[in-house]
N, C-alpha and C. Protein backbone atom coordinates (compact mmCIF):
# COMPACT_ATOMS: atom_id res chain seq x y z
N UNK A 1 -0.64 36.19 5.95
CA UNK A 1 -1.33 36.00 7.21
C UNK A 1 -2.46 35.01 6.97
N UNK A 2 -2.79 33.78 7.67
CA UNK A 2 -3.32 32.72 7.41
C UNK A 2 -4.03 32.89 8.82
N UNK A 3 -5.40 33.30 8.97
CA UNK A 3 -6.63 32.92 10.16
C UNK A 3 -7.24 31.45 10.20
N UNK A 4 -7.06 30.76 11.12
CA UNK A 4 -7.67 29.56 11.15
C UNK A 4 -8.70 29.44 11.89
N UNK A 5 -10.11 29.09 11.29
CA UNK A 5 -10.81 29.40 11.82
C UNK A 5 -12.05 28.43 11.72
N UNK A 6 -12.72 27.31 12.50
CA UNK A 6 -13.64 25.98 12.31
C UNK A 6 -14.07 26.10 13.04
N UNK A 7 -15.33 26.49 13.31
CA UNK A 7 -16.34 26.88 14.13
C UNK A 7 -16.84 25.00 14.95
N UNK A 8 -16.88 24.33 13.82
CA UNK A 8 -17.70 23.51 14.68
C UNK A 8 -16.64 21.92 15.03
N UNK A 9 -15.17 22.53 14.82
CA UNK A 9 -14.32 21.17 15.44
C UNK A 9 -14.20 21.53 16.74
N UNK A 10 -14.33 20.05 17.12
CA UNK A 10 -14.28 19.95 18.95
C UNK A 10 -12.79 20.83 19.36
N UNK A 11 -12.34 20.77 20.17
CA UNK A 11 -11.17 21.28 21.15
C UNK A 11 -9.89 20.51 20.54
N UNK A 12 -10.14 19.09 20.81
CA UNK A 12 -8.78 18.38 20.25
C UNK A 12 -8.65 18.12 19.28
N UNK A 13 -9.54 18.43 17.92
CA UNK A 13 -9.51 18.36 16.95
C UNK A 13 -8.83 19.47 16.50
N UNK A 14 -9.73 20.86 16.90
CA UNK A 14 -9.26 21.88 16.76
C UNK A 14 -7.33 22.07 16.89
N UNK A 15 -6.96 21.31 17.99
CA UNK A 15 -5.76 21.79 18.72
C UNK A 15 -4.74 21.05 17.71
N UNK A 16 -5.13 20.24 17.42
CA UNK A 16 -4.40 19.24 16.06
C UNK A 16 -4.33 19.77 14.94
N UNK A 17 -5.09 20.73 14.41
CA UNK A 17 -4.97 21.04 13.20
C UNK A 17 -4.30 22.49 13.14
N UNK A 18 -4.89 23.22 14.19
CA UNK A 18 -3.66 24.77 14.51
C UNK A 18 -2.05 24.04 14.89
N UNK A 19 -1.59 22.93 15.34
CA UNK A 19 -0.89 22.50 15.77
C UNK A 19 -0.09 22.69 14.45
N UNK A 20 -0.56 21.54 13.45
CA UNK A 20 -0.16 21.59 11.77
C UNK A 20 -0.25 22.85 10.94
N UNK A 21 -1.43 23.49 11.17
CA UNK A 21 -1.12 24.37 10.65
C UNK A 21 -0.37 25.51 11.14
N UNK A 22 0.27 25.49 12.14
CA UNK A 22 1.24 26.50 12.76
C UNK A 22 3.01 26.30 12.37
N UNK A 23 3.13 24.54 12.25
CA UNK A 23 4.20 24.30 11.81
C UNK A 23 4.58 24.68 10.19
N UNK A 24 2.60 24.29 9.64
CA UNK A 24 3.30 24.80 8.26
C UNK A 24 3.77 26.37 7.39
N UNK A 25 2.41 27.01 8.81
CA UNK A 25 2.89 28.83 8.46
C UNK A 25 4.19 28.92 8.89
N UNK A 26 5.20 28.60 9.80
CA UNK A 26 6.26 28.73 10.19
C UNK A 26 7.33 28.21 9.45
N UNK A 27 6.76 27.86 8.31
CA UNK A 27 8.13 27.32 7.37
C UNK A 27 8.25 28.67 6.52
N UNK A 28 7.44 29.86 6.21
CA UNK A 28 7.47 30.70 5.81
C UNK A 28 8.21 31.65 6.92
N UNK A 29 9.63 32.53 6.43
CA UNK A 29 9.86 33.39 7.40
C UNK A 29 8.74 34.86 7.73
N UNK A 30 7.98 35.18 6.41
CA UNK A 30 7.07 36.14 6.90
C UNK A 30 5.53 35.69 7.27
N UNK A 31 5.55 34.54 7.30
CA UNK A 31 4.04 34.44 7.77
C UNK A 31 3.66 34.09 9.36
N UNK A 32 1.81 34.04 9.32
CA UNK A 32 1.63 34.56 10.58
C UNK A 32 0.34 33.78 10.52
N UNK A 33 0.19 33.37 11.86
CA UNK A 33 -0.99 32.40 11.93
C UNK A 33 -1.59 32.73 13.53
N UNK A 34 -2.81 33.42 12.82
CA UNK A 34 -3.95 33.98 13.62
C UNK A 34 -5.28 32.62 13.67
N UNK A 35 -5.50 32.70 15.18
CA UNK A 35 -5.95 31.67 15.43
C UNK A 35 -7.45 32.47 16.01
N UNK A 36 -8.71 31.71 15.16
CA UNK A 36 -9.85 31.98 15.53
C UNK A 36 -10.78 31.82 16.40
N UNK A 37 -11.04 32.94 17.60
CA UNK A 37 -11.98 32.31 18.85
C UNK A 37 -10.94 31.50 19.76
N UNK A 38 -10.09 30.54 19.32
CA UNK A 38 -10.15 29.52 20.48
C UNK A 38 -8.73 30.21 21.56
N UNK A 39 -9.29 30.91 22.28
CA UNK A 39 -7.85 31.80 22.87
C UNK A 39 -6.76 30.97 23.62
N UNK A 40 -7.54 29.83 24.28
CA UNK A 40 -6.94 28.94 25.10
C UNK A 40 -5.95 28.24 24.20
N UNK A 41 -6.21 27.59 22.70
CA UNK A 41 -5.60 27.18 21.74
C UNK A 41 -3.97 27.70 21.76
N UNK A 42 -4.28 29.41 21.00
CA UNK A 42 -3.59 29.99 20.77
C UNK A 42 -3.03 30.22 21.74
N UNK A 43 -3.05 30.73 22.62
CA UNK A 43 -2.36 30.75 23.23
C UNK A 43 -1.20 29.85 23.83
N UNK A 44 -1.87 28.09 23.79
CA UNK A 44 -0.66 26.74 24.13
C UNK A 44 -0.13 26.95 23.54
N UNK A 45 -0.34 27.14 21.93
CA UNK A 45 0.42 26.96 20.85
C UNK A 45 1.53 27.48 20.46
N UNK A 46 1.07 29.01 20.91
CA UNK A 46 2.39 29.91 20.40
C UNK A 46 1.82 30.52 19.18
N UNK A 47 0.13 30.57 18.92
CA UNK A 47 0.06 31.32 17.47
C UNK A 47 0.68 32.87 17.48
N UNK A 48 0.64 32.98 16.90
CA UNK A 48 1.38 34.50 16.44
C UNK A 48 0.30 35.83 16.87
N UNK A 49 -1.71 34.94 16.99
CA UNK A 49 -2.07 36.03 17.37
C UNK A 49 -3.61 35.49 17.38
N UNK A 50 -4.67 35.91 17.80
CA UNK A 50 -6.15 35.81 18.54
C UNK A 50 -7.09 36.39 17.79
N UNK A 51 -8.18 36.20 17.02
CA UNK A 51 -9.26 37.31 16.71
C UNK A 51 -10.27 36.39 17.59
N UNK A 52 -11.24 37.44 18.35
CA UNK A 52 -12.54 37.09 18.56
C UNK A 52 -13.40 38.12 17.95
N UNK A 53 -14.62 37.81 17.90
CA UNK A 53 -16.02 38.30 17.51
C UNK A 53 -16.73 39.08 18.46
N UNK A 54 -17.50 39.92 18.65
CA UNK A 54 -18.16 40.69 19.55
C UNK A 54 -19.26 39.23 20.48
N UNK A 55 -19.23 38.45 19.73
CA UNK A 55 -19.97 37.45 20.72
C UNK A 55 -19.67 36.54 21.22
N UNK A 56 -18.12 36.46 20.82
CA UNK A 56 -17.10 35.30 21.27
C UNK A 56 -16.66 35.64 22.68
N UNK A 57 -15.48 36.55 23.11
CA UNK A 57 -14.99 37.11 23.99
C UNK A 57 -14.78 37.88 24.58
N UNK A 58 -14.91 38.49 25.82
CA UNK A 58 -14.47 40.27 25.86
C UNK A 58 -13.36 39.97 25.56
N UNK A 59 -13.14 41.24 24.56
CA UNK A 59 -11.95 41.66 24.08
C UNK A 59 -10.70 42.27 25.25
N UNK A 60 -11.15 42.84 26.05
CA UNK A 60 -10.39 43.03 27.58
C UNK A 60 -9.41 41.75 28.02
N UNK A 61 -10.58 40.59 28.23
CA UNK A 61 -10.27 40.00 28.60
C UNK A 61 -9.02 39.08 27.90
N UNK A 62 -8.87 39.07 26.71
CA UNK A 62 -8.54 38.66 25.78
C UNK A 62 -7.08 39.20 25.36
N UNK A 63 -6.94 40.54 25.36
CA UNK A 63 -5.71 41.34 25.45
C UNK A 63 -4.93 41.15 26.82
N UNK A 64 -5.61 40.86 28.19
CA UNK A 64 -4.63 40.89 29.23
C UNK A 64 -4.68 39.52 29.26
N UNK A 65 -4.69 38.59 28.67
CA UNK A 65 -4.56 37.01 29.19
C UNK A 65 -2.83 36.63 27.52
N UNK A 66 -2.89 37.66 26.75
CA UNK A 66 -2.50 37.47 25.50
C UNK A 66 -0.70 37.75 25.90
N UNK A 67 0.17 37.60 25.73
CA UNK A 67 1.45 38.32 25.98
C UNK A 67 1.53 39.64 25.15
N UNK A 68 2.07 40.23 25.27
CA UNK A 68 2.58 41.43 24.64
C UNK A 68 2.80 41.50 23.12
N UNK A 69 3.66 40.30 23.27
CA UNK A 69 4.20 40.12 21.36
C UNK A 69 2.96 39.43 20.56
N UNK A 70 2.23 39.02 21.10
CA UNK A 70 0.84 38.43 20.62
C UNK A 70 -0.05 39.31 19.44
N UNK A 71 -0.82 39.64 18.41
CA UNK A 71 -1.63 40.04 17.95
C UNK A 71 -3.31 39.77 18.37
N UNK A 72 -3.08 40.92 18.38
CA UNK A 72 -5.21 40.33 19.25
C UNK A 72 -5.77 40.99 18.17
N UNK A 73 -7.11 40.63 17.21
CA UNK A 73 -8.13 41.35 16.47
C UNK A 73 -9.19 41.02 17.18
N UNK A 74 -10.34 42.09 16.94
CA UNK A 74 -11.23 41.87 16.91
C UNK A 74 -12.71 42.39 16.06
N UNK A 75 -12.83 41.55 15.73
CA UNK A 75 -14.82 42.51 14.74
C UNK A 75 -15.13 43.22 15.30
N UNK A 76 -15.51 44.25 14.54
CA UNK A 76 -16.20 45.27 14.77
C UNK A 76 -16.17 46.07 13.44
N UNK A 77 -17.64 45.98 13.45
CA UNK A 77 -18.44 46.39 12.24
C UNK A 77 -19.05 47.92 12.40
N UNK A 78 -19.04 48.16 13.46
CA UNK A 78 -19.91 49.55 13.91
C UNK A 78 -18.52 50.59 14.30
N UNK A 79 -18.35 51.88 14.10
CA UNK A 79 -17.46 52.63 14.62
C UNK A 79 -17.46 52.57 15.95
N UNK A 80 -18.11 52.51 16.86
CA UNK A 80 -18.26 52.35 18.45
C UNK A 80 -17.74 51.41 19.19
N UNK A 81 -17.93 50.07 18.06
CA UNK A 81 -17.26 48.85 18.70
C UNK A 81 -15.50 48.75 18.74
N UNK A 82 -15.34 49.22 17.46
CA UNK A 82 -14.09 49.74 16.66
C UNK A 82 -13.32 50.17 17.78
N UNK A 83 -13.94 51.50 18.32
CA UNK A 83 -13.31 52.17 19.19
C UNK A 83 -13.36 51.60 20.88
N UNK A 84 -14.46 50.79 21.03
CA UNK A 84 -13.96 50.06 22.15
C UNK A 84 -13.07 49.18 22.17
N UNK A 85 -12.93 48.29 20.93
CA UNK A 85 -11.64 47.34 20.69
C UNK A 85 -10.54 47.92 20.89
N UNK A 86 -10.06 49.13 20.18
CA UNK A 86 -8.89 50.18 20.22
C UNK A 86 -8.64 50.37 21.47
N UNK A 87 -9.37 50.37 22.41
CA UNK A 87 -9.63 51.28 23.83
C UNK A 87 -9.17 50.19 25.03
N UNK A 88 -9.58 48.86 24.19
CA UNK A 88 -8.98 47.52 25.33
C UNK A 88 -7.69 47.00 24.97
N UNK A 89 -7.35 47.75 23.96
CA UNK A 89 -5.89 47.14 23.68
C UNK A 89 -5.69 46.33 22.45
N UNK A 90 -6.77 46.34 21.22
CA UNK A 90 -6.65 45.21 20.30
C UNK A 90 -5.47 45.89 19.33
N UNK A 91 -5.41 45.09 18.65
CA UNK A 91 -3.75 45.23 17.46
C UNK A 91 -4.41 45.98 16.77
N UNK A 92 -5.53 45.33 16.11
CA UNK A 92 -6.22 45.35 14.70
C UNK A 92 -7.96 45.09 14.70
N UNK A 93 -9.19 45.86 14.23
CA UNK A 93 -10.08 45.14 13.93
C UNK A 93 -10.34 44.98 12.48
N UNK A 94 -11.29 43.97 12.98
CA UNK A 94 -11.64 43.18 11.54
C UNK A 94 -13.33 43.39 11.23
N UNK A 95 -13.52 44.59 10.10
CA UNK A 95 -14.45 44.97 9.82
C UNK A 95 -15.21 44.45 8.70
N UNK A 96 -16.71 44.37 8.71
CA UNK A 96 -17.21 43.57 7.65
C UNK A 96 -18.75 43.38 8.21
N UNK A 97 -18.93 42.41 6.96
CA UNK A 97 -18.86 42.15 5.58
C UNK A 97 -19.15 43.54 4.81
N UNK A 98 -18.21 43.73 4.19
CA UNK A 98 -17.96 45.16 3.53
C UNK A 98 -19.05 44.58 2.21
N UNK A 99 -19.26 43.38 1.92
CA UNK A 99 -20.08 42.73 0.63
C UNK A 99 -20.67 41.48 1.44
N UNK A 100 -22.09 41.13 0.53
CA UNK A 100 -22.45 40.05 0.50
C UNK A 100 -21.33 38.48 0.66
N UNK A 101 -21.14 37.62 1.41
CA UNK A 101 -20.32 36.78 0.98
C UNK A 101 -20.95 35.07 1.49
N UNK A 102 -20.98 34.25 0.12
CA UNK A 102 -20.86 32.90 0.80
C UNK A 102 -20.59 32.28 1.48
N UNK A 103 -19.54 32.63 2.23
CA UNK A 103 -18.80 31.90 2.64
C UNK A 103 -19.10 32.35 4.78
N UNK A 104 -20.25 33.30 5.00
CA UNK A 104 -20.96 33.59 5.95
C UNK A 104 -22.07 34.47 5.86
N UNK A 105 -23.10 33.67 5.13
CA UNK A 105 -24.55 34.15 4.18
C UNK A 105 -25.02 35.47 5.18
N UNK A 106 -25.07 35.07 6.68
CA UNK A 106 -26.15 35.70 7.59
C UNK A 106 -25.35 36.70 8.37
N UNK A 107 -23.80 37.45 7.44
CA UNK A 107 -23.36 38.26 7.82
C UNK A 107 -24.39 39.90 7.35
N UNK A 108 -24.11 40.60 8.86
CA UNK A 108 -24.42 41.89 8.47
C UNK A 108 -23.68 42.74 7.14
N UNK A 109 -24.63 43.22 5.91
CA UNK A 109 -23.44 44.02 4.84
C UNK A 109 -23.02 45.37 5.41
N UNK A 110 -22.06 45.99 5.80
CA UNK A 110 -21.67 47.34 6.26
C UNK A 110 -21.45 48.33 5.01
N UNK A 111 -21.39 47.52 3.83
CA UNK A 111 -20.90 48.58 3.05
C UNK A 111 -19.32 49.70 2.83
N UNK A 112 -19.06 49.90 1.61
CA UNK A 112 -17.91 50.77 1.43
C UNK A 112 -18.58 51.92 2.92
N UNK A 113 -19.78 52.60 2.70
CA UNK A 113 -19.76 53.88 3.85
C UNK A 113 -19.48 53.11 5.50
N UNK A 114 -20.00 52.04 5.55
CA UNK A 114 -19.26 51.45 6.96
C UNK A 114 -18.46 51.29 7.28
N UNK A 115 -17.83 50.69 6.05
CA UNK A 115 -16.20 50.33 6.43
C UNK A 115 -15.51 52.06 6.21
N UNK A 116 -15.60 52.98 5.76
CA UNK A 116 -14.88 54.00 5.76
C UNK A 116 -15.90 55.02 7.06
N UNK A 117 -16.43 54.29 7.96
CA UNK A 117 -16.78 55.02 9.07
C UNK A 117 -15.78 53.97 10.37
N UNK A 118 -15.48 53.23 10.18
CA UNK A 118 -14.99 52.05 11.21
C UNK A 118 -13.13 52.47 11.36
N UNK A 119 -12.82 52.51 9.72
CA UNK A 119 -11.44 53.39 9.38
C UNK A 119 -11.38 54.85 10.33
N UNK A 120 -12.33 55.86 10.17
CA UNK A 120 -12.55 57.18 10.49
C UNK A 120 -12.42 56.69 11.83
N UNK A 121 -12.72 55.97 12.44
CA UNK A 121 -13.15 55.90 14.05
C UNK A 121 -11.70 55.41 14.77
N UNK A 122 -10.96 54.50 14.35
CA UNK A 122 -9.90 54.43 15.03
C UNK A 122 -8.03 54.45 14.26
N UNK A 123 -7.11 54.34 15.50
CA UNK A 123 -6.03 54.76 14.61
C UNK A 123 -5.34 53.52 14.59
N UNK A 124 -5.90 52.47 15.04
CA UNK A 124 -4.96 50.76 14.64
C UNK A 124 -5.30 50.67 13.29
N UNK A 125 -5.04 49.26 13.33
CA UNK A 125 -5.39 49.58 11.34
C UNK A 125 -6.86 48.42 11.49
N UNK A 126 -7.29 48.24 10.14
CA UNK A 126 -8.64 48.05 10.12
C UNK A 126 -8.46 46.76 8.74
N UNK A 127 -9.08 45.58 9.10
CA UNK A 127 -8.64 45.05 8.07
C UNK A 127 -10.12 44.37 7.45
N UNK A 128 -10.68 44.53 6.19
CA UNK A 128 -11.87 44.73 5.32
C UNK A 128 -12.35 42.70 4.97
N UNK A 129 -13.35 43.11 5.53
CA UNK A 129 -13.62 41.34 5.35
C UNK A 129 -15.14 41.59 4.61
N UNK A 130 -15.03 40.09 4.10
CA UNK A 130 -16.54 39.68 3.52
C UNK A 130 -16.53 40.42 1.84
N UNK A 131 -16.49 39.22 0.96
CA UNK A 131 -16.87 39.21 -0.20
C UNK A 131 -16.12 40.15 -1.38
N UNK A 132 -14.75 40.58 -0.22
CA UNK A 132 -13.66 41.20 -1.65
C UNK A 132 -13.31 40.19 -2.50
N UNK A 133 -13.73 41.28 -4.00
CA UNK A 133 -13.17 40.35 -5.41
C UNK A 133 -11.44 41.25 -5.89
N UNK A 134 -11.47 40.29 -6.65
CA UNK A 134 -10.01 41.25 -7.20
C UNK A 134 -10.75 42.68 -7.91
N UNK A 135 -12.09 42.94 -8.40
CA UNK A 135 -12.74 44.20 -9.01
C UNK A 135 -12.84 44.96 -7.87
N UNK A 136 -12.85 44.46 -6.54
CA UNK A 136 -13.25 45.40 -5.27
C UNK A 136 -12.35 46.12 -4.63
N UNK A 137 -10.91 45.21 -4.74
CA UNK A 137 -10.36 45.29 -4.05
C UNK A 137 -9.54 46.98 -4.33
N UNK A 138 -9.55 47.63 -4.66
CA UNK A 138 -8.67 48.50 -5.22
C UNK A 138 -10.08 49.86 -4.63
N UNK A 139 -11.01 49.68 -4.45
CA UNK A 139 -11.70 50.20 -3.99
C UNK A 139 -12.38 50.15 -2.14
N UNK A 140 -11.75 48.72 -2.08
CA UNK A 140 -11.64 48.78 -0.89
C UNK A 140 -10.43 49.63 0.09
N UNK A 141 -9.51 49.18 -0.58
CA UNK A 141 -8.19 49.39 -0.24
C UNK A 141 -8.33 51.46 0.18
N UNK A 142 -8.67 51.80 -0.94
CA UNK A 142 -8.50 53.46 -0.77
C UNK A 142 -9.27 53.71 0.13
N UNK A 143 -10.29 53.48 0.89
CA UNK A 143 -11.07 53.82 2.14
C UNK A 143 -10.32 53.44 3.49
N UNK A 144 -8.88 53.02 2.96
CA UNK A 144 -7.87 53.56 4.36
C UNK A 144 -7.90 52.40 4.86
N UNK A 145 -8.14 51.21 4.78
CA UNK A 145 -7.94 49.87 5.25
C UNK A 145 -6.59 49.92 5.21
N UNK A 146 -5.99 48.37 6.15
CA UNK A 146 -4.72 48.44 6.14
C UNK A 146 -4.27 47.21 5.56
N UNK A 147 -5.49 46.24 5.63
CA UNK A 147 -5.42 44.89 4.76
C UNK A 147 -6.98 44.34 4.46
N UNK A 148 -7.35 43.42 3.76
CA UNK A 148 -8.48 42.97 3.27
C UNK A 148 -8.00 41.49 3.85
N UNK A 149 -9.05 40.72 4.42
CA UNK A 149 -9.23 39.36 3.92
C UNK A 149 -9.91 38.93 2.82
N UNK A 150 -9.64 37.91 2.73
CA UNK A 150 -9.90 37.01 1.28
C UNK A 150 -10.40 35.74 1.33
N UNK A 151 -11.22 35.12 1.15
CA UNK A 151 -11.76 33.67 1.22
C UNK A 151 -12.27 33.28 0.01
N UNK A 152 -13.14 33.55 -0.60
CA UNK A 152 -13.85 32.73 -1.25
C UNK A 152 -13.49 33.37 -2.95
N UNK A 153 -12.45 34.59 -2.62
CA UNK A 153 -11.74 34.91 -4.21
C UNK A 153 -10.64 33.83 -4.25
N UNK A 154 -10.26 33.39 -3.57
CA UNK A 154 -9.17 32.41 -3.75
C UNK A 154 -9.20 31.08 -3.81
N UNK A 155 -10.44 31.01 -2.30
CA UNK A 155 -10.14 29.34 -2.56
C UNK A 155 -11.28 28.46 -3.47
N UNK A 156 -12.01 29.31 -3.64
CA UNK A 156 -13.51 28.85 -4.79
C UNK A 156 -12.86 29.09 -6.20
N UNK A 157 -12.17 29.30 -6.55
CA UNK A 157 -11.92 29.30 -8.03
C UNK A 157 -10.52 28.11 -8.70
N UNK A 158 -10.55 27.76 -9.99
CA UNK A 158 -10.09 26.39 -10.19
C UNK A 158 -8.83 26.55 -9.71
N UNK A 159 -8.27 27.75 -9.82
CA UNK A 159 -6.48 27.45 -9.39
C UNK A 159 -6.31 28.72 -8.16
N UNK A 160 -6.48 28.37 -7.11
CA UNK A 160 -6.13 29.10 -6.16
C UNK A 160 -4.71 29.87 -5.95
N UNK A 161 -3.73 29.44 -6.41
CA UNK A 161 -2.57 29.68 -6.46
C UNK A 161 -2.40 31.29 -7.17
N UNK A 162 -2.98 30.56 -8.36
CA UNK A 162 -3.10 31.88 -9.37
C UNK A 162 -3.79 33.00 -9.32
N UNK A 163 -4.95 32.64 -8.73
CA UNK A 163 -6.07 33.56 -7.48
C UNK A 163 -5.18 34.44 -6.68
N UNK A 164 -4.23 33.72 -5.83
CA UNK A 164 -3.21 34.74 -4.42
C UNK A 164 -2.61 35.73 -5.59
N UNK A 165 -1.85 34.99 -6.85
CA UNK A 165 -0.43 35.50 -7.15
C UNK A 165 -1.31 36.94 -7.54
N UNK A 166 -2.53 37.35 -8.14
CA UNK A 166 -3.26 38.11 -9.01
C UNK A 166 -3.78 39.09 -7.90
N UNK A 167 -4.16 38.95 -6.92
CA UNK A 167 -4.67 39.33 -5.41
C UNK A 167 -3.22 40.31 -4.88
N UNK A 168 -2.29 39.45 -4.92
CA UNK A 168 -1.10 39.90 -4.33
C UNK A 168 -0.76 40.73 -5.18
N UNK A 169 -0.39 40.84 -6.76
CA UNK A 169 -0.32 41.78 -7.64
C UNK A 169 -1.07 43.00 -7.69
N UNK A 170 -2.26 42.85 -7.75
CA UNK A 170 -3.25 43.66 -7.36
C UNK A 170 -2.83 45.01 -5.93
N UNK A 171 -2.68 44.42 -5.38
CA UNK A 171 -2.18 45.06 -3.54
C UNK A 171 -1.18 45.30 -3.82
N UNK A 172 -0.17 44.99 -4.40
CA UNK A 172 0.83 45.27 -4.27
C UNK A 172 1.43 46.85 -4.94
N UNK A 173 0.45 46.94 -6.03
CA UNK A 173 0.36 48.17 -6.66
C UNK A 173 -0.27 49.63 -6.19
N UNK A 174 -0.80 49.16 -4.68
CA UNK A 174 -1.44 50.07 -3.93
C UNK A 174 -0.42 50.71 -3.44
N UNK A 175 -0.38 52.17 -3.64
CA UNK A 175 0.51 52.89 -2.21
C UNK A 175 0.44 52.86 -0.83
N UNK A 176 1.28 52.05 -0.37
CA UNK A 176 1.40 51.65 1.24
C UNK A 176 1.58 52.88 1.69
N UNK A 177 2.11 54.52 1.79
CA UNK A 177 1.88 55.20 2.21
C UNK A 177 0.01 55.94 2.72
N UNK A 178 -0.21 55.41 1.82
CA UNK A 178 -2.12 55.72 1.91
C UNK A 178 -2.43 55.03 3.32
N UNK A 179 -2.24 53.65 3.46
CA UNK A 179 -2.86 53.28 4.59
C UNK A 179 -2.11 53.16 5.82
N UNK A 180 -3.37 52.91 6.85
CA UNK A 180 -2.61 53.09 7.99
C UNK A 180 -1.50 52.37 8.52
């Protein structure tokens, strides 16, 4: 699952590069390309699916404009929000920064006890963002998440490739019965 996500490209810039990058997730038969904030985007496009932010979009609004087969996420860091996302119809939220992370300095940290209060709060699945390492991840994972994102374990280090294959090994050894 590949989120595309550039906060500060214009519209047609933006629409050009989900464009490419939609053709290139689609050469994969299992992959999936979640498109960030720009709903109008995703939606021309045909992405596979929507996250907004608690300050981006109502999430309401967002689920009834989406088709059915669509994936909608949304943040939510607090159990309350969690459960209002659940409550408007989202697929999945995306909880965090479970850690400190570079790669969005002036994120709130929620912590392992946040993220296993955000899990507790609803029954979609919950997927763990901000500053998982491959040392975290196995500790993230058992607090009932259903997936982790990943940024800056993969693409900041010299061979990214080898980063996924070790990430993916890692997860893969988790019992999928555990999570939701």
């Amino acid at each position: 699952m590949i989120q595309l996500r550039h906060k500060t490209a214009d519209d047609a810039a933006f629409r050009r590069l989900a464009v490419k990058m939609l053709e290139c997730v689609k050469s994969f038969e299992d992959a999936v390309l979640i498109v960030n904030d720009r709903v109008d985007i995703a939606l021309d496009i045909g992405a596979d699916g929507i996250h907004v932010g608690q300050e981006d979009r109502d999430c309401r609004e967002v689920v009834r404009r989406a088709p059915v087969s669509m994936i909608v996420g949304v943040s939510a860091r607090y159990p309350d929000l969690a459960r209002s996302a659940a409550a408007a119809g989202a697929t999945y939220v995306g909880s965090g920064a479970v850690f400190a992370t570079p790669t969005k300095p002036e994120a709130v940290v929620i912590g392992m006890t946040g993220l296993q209060a955000v899990v507790a709060a609803v029954e979609i699945p919950v997927v763990a963002i901000g500053g998982i390492t491959r040392a975290s991840l196995r500790p993230v994972l058992e607090t009932g998440v259903r997936y982790c994102a990943v940024l800056s374990g993969i693409n900041d280090v010299p061979d990214p490739a080898v980063a996924l294959r070790r990430f993916l090994a890692e997860s893969a050894s988790f019992p999928i019965d555990q999570q939701q």
